[in-house]
C-alpha atoms as a PDB file:
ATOM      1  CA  UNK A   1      -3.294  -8.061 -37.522  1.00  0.00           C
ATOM      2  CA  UNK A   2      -6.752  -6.693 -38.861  1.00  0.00           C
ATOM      3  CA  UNK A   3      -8.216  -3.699 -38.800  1.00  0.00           C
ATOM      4  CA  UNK A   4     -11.833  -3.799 -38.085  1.00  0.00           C
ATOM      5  CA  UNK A   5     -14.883  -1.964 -38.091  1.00  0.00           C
ATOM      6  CA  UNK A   6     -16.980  -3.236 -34.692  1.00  0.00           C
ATOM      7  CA  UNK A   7     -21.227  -3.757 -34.835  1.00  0.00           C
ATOM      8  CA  UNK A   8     -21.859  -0.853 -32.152  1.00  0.00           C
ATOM      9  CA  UNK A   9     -22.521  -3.736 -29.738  1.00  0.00           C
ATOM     10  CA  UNK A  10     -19.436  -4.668 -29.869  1.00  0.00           C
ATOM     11  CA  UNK A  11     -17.545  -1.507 -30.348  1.00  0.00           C
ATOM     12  CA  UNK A  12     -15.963  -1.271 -27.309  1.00  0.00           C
ATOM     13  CA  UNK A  13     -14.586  -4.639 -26.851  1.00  0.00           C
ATOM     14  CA  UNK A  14     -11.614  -5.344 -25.303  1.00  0.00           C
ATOM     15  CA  UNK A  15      -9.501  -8.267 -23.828  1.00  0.00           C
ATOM     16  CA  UNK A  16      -8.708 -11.962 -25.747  1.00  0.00           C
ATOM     17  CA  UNK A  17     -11.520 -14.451 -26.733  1.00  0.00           C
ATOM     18  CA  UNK A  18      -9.590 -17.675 -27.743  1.00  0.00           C
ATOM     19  CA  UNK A  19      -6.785 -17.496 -29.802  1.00  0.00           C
ATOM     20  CA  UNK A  20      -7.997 -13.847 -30.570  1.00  0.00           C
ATOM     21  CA  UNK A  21      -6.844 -10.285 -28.908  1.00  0.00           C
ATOM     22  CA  UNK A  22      -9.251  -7.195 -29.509  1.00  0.00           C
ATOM     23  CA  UNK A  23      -7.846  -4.090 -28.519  1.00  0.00           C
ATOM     24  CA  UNK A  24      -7.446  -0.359 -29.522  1.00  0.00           C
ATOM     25  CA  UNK A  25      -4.974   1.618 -31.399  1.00  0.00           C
ATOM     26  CA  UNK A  26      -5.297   4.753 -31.588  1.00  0.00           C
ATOM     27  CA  UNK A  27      -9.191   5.274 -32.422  1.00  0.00           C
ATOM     28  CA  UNK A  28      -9.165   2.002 -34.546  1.00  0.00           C
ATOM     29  CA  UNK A  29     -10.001  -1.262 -33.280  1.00  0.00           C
ATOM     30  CA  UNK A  30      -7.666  -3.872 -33.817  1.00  0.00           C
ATOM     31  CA  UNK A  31      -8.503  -7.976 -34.123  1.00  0.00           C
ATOM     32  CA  UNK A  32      -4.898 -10.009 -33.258  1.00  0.00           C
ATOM     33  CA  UNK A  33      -3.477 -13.065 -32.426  1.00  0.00           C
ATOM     34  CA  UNK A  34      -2.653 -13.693 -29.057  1.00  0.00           C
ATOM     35  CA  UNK A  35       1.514 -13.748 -28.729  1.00  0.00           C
ATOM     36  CA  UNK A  36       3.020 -17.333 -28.555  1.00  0.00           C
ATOM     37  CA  UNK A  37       5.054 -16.824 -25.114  1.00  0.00           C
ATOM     38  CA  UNK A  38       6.233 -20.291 -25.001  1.00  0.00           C
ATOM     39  CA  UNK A  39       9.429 -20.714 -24.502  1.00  0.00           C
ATOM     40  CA  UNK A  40       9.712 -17.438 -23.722  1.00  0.00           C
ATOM     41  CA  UNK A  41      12.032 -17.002 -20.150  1.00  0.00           C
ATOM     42  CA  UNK A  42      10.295 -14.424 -17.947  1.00  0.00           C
ATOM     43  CA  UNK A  43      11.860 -10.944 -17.161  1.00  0.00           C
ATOM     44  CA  UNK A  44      13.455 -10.531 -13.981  1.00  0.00           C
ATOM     45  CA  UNK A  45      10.074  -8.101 -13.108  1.00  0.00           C
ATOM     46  CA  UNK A  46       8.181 -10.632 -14.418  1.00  0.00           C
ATOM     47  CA  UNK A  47      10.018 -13.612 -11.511  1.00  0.00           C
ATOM     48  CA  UNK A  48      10.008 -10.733  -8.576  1.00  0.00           C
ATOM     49  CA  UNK A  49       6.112 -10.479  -9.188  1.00  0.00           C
ATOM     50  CA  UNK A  50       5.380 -14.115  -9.406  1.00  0.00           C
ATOM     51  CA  UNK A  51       7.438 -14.346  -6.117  1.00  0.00           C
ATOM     52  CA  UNK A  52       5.644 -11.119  -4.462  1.00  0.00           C
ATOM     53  CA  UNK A  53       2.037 -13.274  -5.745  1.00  0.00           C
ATOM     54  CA  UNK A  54       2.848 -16.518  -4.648  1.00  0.00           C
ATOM     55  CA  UNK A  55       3.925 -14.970  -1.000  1.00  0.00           C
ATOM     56  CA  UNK A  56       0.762 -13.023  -0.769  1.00  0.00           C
ATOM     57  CA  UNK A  57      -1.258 -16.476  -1.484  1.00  0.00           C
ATOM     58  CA  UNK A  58       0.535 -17.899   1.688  1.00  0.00           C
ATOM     59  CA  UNK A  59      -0.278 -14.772   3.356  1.00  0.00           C
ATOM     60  CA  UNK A  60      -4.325 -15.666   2.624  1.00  0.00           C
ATOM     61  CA  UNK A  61      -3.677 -19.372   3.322  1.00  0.00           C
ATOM     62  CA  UNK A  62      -2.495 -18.175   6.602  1.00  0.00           C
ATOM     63  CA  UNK A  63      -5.457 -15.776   7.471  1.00  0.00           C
ATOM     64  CA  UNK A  64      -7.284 -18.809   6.475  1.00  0.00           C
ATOM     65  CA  UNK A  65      -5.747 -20.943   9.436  1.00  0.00           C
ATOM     66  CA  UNK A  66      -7.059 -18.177  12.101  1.00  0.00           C
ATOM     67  CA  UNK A  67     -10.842 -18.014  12.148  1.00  0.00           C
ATOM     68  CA  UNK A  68     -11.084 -14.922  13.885  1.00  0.00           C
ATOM     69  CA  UNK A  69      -8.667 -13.075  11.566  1.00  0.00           C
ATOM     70  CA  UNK A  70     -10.593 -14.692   8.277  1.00  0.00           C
ATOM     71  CA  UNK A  71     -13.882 -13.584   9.559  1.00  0.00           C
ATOM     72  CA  UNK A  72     -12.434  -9.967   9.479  1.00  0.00           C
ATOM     73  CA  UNK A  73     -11.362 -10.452   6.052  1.00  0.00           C
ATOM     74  CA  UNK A  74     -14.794 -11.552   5.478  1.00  0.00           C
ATOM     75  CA  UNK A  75     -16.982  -9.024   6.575  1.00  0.00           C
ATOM     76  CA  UNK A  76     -14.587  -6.017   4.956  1.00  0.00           C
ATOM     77  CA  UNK A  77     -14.857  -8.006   1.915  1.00  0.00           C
ATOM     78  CA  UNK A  78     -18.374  -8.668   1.680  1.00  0.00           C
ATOM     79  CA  UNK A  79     -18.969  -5.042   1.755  1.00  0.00           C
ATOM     80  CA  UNK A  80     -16.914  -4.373  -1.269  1.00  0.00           C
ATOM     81  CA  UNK A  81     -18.036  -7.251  -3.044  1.00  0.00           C
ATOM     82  CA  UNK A  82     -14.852  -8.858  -3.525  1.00  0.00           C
ATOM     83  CA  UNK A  83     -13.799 -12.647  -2.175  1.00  0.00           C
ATOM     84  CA  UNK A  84     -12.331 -12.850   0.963  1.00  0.00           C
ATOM     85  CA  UNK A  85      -8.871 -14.259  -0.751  1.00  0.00           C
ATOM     86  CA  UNK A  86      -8.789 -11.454  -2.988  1.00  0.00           C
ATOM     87  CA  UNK A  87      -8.955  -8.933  -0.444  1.00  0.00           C
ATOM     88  CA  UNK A  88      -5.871 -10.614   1.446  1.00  0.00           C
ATOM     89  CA  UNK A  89      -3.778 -10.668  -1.591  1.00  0.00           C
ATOM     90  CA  UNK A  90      -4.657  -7.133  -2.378  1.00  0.00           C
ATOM     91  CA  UNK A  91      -3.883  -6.316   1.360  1.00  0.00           C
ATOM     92  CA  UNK A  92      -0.278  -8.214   1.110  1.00  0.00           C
ATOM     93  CA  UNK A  93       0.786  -6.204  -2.109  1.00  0.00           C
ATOM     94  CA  UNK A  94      -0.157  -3.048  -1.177  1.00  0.00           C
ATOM     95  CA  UNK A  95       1.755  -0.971   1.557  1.00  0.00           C
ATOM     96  CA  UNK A  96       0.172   1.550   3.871  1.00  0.00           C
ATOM     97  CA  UNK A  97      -0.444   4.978   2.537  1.00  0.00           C
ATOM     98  CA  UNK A  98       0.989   7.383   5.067  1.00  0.00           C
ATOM     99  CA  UNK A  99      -1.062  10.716   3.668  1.00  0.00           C
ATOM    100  CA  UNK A 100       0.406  13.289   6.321  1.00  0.00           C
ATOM    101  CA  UNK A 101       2.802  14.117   8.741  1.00  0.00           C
ATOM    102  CA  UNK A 102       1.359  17.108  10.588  1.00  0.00           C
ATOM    103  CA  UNK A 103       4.437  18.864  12.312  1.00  0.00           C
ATOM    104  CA  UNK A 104       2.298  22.160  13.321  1.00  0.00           C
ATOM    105  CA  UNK A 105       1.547  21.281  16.997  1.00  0.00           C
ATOM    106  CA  UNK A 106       5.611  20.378  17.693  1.00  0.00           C
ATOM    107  CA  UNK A 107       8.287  22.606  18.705  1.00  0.00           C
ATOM    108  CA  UNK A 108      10.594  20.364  20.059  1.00  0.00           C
ATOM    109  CA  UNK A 109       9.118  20.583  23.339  1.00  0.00           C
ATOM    110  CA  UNK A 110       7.692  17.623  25.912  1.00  0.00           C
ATOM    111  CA  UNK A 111       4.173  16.744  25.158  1.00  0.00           C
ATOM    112  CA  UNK A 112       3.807  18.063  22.016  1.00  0.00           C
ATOM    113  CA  UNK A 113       1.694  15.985  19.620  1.00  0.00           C
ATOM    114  CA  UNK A 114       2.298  15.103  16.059  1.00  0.00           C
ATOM    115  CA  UNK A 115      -0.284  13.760  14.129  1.00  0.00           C
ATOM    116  CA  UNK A 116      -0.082  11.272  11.348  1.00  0.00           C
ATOM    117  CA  UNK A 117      -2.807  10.291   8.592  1.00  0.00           C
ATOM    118  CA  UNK A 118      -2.110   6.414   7.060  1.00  0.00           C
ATOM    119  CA  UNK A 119      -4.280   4.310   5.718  1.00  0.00           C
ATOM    120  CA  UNK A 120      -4.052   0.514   4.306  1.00  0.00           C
ATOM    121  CA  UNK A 121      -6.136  -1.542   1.737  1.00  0.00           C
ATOM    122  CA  UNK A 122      -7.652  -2.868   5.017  1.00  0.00           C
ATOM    123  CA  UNK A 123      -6.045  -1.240   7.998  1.00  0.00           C
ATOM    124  CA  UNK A 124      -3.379   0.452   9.574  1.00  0.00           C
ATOM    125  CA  UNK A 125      -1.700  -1.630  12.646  1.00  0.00           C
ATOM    126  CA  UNK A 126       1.042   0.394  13.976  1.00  0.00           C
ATOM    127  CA  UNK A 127       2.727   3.735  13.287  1.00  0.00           C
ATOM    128  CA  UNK A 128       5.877   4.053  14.869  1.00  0.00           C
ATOM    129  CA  UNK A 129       7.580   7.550  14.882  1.00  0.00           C
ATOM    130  CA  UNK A 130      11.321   8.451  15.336  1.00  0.00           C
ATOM    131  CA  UNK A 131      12.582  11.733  16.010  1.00  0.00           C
ATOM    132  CA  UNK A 132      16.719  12.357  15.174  1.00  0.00           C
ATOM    133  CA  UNK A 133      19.005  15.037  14.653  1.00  0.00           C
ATOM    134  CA  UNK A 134      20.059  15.908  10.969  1.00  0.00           C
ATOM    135  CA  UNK A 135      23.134  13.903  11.454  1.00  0.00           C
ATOM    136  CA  UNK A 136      21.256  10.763  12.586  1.00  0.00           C
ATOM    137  CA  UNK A 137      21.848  11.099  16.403  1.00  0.00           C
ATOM    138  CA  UNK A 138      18.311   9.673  18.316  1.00  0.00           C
ATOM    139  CA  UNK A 139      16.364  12.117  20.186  1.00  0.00           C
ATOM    140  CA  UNK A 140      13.329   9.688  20.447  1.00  0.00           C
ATOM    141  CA  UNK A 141      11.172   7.190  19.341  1.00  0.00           C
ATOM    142  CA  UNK A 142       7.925   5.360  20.285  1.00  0.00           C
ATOM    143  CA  UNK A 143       4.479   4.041  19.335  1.00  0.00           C
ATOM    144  CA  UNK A 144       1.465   6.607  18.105  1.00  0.00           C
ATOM    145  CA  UNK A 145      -1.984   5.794  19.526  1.00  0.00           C
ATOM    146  CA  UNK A 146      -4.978   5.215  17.239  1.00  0.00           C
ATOM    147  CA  UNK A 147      -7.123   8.811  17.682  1.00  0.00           C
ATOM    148  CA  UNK A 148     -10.361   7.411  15.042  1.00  0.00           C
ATOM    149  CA  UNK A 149     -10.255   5.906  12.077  1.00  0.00           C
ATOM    150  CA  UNK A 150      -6.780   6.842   9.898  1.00  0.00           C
ATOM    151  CA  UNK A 151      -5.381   9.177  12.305  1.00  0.00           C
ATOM    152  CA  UNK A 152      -2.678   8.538  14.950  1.00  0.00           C
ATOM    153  CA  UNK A 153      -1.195  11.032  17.207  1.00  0.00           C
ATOM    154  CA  UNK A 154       2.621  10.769  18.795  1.00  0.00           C
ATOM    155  CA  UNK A 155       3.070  12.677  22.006  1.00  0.00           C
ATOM    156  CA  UNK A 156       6.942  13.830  22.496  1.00  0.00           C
ATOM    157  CA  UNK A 157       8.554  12.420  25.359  1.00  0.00           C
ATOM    158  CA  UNK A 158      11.885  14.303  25.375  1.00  0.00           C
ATOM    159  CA  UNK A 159      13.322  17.780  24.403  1.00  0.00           C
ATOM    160  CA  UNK A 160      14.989  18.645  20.895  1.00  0.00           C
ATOM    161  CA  UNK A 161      18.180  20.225  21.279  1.00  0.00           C
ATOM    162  CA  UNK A 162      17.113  24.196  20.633  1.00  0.00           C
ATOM    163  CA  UNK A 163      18.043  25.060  16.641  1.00  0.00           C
ATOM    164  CA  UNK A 164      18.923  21.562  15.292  1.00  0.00           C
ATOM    165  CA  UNK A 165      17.041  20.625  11.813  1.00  0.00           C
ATOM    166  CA  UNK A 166      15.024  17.129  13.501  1.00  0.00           C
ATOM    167  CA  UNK A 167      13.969  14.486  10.592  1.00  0.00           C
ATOM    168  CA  UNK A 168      10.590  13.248  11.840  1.00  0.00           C
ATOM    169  CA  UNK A 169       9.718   9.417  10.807  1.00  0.00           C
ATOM    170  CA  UNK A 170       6.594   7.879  10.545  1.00  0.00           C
ATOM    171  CA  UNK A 171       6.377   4.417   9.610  1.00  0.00           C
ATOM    172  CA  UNK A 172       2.813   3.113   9.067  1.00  0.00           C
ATOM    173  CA  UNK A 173       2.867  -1.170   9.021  1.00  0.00           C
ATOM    174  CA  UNK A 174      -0.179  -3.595   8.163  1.00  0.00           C
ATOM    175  CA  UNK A 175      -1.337  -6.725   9.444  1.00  0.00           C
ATOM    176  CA  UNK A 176       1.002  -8.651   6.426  1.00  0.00           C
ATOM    177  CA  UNK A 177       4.017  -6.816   7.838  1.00  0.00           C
ATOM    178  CA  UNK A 178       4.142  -4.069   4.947  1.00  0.00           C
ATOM    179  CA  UNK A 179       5.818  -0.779   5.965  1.00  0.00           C
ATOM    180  CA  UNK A 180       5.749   2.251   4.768  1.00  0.00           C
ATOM    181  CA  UNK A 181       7.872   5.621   5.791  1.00  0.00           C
ATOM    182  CA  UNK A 182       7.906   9.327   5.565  1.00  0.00           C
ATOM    183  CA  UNK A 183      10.231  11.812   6.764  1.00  0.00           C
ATOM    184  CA  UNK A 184       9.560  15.438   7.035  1.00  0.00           C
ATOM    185  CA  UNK A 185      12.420  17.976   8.740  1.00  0.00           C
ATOM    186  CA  UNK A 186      11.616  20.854  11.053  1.00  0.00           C
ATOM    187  CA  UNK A 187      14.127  23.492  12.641  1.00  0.00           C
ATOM    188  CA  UNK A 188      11.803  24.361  16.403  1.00  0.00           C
END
């Protein structure tokens, strides 16, 4: 490893060029070999992400199968400049993002709303939202409806028993089948 003092065009040069790894330690820039991994047997991280990869390639060989689903894909990746494939592959390994649960307008009551924010790498397909007692016993459960964009809204269909703690659920799932959950509690 060598220690190396950069022409200012090159001073901020990072990454591998051949056999060679530039990098930074520290405020010193440092000129290394690239490691010799051969033989080397993966991690088990290392296998689970290769598997996670090579299922989110099948995921974008299947959008690639349905023309009207790869033209979506398309057009949401043209506008950020990224290939279509990428986009699917970034859409398969990351979950939806469920950013609130808003509990205010819900006391337990029929027709109450709840209203949950979620979003997705490219979008948000369902949110399903369960409503149970503290010791797990159902009180309901259903679809929320789209309102606009990354908001959904629940309305209650049934009646909270009076004074129980309620765990509210949202799950949020994409279009490659990720879900993701969030449970808030509420005493009406």
């Amino acid at each position: 490893m060598a220690k190396t003092k950069l022409n200012p065009a090159l001073e901020s040069i990072q990454g591998a060029i051949g056999d060679l790894v530039f990098k930074k330690q520290g405020d010193q820039n440092v000129v290394a070999r690239k490691p010799d991994l051969a033989g080397r047997p993966p991690t088990p991280s290392q296998e689970a992400h290769r598997e996670r990869f090579r299922r989110a390639a099948a995921y974008a060989r299947s959008v690639d199968a349905d023309p009207a689903l790869k033209e979506t894909y398309e057009v949401l990746a043209r506008a950020r400049k990224l290939p279509w494939t990428a986009l699917c592959i970034q859409d398969y390994m990351r979950p939806p993002e469920i950013l609130s649960v808003d509990l205010s307008g819900y006391t337990g009551q029929i027709g109450q709303t709840i209203r949950i924010v979620a979003t997705d790498a490219v979008r948000v397909e369902t949110v399903r939202v369960t409503i149970a007692t503290a010791d797990d016993r159902l009180v309901e459960e259903g679809h929320a409806t789209r309102e606009a964009g990354d908001v959904w809204l629940y309305t209650t269909t049934a009646s909270a028993p009076a004074g129980q703690t309620l765990k509210v659920t949202a799950a949020a799932a994409d279009r490659p089948g990720n879900v993701t959950t969030e449970t808030r509690q509420i005493t009406p």
